[in-house]
Protein backbone atom coordinates (compact mmCIF):
# COMPACT_ATOMS: atom_id res chain seq x y z
CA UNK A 1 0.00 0.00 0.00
CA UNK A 2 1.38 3.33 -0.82
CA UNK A 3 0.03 6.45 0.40
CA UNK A 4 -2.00 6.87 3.73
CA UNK A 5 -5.04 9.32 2.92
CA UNK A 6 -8.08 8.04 3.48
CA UNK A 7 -7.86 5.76 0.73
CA UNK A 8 -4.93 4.08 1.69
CA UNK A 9 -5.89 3.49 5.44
CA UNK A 10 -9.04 2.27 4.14
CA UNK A 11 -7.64 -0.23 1.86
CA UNK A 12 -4.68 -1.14 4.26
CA UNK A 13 -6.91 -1.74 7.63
CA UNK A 14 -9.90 -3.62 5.46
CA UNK A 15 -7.37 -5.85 3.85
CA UNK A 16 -5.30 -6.69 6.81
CA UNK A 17 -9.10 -7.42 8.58
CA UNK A 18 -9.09 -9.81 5.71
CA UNK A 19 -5.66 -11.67 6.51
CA UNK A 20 -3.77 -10.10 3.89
CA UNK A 21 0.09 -8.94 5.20
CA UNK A 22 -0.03 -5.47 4.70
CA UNK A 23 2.79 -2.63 4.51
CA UNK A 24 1.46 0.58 4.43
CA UNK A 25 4.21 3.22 2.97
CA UNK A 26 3.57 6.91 3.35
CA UNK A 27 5.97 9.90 2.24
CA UNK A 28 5.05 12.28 5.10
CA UNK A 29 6.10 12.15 8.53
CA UNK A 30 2.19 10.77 9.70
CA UNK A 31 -0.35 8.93 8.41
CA UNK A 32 -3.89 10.75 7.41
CA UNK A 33 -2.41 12.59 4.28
CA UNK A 34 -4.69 15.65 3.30
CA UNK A 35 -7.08 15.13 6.45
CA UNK A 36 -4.36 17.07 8.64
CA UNK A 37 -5.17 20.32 6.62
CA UNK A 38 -9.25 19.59 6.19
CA UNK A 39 -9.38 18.68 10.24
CA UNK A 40 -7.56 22.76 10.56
CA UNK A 41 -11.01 24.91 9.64
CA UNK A 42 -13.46 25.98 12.32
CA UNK A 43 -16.05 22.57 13.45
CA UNK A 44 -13.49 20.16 11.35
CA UNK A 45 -11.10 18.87 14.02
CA UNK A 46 -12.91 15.74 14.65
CA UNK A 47 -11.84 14.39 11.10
CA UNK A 48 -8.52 13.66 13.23
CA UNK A 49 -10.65 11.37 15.28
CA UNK A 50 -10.45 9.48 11.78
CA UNK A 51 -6.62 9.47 12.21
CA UNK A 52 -6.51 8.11 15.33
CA UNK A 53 -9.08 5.31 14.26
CA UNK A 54 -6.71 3.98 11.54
CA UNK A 55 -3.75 4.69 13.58
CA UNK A 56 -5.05 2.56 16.50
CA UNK A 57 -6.83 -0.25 14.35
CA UNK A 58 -3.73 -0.23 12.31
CA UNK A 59 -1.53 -0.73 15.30
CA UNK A 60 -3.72 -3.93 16.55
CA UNK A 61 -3.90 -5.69 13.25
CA UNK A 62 0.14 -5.47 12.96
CA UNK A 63 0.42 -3.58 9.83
CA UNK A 64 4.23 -2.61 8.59
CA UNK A 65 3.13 1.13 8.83
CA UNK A 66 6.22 3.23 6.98
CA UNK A 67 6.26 7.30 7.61
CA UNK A 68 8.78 9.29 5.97
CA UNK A 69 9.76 6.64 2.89
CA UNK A 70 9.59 7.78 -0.73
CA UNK A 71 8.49 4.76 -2.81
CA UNK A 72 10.01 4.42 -6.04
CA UNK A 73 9.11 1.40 -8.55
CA UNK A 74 12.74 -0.24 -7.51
CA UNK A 75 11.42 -0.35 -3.97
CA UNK A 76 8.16 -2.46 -4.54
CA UNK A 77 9.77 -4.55 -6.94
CA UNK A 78 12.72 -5.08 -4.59
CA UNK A 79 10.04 -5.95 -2.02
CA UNK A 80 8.10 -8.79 -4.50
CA UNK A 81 4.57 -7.91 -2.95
CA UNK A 82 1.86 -9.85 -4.63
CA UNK A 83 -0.34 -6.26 -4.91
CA UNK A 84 0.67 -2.83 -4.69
CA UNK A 85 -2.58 -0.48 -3.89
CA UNK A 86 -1.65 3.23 -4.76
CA UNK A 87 -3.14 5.80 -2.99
CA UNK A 88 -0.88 8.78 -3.67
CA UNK A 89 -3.29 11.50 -3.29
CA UNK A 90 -2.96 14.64 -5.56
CA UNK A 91 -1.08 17.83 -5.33
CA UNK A 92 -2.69 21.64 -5.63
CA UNK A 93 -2.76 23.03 -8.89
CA UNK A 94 -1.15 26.54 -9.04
CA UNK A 95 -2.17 28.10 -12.55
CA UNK A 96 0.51 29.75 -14.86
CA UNK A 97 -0.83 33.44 -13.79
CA UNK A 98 0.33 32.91 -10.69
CA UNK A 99 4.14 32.45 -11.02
CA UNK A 100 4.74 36.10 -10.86
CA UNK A 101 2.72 36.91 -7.36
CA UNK A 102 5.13 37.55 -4.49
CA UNK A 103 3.91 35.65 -1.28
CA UNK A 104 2.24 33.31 -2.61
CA UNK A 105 1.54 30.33 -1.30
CA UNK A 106 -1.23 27.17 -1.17
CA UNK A 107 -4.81 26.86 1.03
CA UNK A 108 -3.05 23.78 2.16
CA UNK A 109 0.17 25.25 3.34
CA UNK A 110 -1.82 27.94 5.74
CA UNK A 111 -4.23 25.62 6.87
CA UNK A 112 -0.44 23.59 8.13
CA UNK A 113 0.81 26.51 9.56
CA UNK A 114 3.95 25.73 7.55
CA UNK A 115 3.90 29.43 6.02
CA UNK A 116 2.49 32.95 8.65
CA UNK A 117 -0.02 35.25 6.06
CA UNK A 118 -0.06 38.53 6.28
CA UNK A 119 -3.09 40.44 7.64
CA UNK A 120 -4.84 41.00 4.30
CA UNK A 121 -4.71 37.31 2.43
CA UNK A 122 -6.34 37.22 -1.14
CA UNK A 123 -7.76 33.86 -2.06
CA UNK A 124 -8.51 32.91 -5.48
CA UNK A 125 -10.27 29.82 -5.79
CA UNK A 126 -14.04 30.23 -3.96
CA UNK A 127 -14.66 26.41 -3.91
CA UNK A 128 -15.21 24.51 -0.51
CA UNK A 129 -11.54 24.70 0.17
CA UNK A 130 -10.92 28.14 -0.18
CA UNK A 131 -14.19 29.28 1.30
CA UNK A 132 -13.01 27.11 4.42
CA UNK A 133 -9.56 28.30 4.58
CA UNK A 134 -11.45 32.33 4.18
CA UNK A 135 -13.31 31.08 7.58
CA UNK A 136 -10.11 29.99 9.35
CA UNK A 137 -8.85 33.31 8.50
CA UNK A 138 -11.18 35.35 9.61
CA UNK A 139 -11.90 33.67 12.79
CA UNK A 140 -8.08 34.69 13.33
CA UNK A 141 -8.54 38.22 12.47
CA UNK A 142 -7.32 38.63 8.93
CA UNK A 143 -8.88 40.73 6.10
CA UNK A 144 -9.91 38.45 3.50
CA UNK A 145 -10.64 38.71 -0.14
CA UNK A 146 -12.08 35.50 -2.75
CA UNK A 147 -11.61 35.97 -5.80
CA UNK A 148 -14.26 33.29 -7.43
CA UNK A 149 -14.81 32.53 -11.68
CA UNK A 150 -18.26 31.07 -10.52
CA UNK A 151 -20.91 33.48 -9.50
CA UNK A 152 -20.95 31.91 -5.95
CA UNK A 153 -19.05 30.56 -3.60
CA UNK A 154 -18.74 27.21 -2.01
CA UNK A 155 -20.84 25.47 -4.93
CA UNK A 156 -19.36 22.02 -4.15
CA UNK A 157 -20.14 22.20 -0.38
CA UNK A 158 -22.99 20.12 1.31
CA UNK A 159 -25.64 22.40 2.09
CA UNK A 160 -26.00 22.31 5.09
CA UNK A 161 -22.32 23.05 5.70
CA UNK A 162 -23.03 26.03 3.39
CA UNK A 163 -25.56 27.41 4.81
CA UNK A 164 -23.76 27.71 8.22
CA UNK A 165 -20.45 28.88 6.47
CA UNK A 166 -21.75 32.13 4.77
CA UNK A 167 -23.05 33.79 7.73
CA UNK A 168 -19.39 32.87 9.22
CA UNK A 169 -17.96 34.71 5.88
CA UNK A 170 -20.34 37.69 6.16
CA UNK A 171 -19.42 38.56 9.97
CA UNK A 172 -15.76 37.93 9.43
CA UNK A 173 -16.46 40.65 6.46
CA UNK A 174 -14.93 38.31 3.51
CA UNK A 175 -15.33 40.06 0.45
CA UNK A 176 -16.52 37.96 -2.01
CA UNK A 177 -15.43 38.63 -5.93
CA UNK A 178 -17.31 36.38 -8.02
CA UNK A 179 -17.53 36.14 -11.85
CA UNK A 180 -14.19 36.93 -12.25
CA UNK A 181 -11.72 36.18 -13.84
CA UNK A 182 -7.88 36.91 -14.06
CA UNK A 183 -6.42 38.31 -16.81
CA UNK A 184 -2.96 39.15 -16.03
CA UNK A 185 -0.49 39.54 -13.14
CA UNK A 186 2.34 41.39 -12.15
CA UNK A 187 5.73 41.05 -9.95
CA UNK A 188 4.55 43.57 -7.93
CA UNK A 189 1.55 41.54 -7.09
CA UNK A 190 -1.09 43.61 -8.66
CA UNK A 191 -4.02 41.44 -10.65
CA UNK A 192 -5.95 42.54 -13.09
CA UNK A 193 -9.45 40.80 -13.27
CA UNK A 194 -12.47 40.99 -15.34
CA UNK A 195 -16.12 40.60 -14.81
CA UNK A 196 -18.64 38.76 -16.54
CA UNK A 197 -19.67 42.11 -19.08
CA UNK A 198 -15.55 42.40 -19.99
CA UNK A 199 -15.16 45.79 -17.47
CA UNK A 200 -11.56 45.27 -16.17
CA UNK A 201 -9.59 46.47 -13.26
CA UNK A 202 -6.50 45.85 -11.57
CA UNK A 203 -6.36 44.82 -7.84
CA UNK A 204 -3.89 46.04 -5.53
CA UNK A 205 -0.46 44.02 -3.65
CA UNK A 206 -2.21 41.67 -1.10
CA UNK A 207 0.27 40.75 1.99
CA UNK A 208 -0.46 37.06 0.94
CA UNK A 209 -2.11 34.91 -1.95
CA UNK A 210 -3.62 31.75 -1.51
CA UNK A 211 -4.24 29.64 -4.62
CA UNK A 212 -7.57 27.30 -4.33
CA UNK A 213 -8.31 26.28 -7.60
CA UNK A 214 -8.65 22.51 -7.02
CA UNK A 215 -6.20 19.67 -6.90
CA UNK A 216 -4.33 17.52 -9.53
CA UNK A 217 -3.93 13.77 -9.15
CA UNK A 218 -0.34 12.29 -8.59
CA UNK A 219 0.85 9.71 -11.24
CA UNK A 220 4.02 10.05 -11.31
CA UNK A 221 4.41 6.39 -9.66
CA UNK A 222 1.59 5.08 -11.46
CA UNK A 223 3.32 5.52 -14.89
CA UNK A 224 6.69 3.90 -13.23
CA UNK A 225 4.99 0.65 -12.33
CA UNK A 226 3.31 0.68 -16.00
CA UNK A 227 6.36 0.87 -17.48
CA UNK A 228 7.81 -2.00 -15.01
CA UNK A 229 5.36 -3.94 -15.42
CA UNK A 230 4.21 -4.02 -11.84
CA UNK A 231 0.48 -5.20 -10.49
CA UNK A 232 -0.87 -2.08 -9.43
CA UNK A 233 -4.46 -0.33 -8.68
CA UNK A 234 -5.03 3.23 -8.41
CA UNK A 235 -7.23 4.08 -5.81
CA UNK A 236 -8.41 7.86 -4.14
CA UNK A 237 -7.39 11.19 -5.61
CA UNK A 238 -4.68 10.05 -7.34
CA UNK A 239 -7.26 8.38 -9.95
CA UNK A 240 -9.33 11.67 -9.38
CA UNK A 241 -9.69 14.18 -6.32
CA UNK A 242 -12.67 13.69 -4.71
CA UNK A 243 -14.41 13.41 -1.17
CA UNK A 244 -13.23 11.25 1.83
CA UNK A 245 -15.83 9.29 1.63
CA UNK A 246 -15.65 8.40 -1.50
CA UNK A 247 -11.39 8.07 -1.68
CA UNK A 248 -12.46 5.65 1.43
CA UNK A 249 -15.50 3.47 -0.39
CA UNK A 250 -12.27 2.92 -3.28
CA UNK A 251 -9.98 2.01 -0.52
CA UNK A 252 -12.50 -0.72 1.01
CA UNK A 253 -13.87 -1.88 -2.22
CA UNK A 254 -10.24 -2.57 -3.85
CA UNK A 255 -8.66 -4.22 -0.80
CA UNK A 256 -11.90 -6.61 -1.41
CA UNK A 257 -10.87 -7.62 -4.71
CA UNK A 258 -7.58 -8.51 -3.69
């Protein structure tokens, strides 16, 4: 098993339930992959509950858990397993236009605390992620802008999570810049945007920029093992980003067919 997002720990603790002899691999330092960053935004920290669930059922069911390993096609095929499950997630996408902007950095990376914004943080991406990361934010006291293409926010939330969020959004005073879209950006960090009847305008230097715009899978391993010839199955975001849920109904329903 490589990668432990949901996926992964789904697939590794349902197959070694199953009496298969399972090695879990996983290139961070921790198991739970992009659940450490969704657990960070207000009334999500009990998706770490999840993490400790794998981590304990993991522990009693003896599987060869591995933090901190990159796994190269070498590796497995040094290691003969009979099945390699790959769950290696997906990285953020960070469009072309946004090369140029100083201070710019990911949702994922604030929601870590591996970077410190500045007091006014412009987000461009208004999807669940970025509306999220807007709420952890502003619960902290920054001034925050989302810049959205859409003409709303938070479109692929669950309702009911929306309908709580916005009121959130509206007291924190988010400002909310839908139907836009970027045209062109500068070193300085000014963006020009347009709206939906082509008027244009340039926004000022924000202290930081967080890019939203959705995730990419990770294949990079998946096209090694092709090319060696390796038994493989892609499973989770690294076939396509998607909910937990639904990374974890792949995990369970693949270790099944082993």
């Amino acid at each position: 098993m490589v990668g432990a997002g949901p996926a992964g720990l789904q697939a590794a603790l349902t197959a070694a339930q199953r009496g298969h002899s399972v090695t879990l691999f996983e290139r961070g330092e921790d198991i739970g992959g992009l659940l450490h960053p969704a657990s960070r935004p207000p009334f999500k920290d009990s998706l770490m509950e999840l993490v400790r669930y794998f981590r304990h059922e993991l522990d009693a069911l003896g599987v060869n858990i591995r933090c901190g390993v990159t796994v190269t096609g070498q590796l497995l095929q040094a290691q003969a397993f009979d099945m390699t499950l790959l769950a290696t997630g997906s990285r953020p996408v960070i469009p072309r236009f946004a090369a140029e902007l100083p201070n710019m950095t990911t949702a994922e990376h604030i929601l870590l605390e591996a970077i410190k914004p500045g007091h006014r943080v412009l987000i461009i991406g208004g999807g669940m992620i970025g509306c999220e990361l807007a709420d952890f934010l502003g619960e902290r006291g920054h001034a925050v802008t989302i810049l959205e293409m859409r003409p709303e926010v938070a479109q692929d939330m669950e309702w009911r999570a929306r309908h709580t969020l916005m009121p959130r959004l509206e007291r924190y005073g988010v400002t909310l810049l839908t139907g836009m879209e970027v045209m062109e950006t500068a070193n300085t960090g000014r963006i020009r945007i347009r709206d939906a009847y082509g008027v244009e305008e340039w926004l000022e230097p924000f202290d930081t920029t967080a890019i939203s715009v959705g995730y990419r899978p990770e294949k990079m391993l998946a096209r090694e093992l092709e090319h060696m010839r390796l038994p493989y199955k892609a499973i989770g975001d690294c076939v396509a980003p998607g909910k937990i849920l639904d990374a974890m109904h792949q995990g369970l329903a693949a270790a099944y067919a082993l």
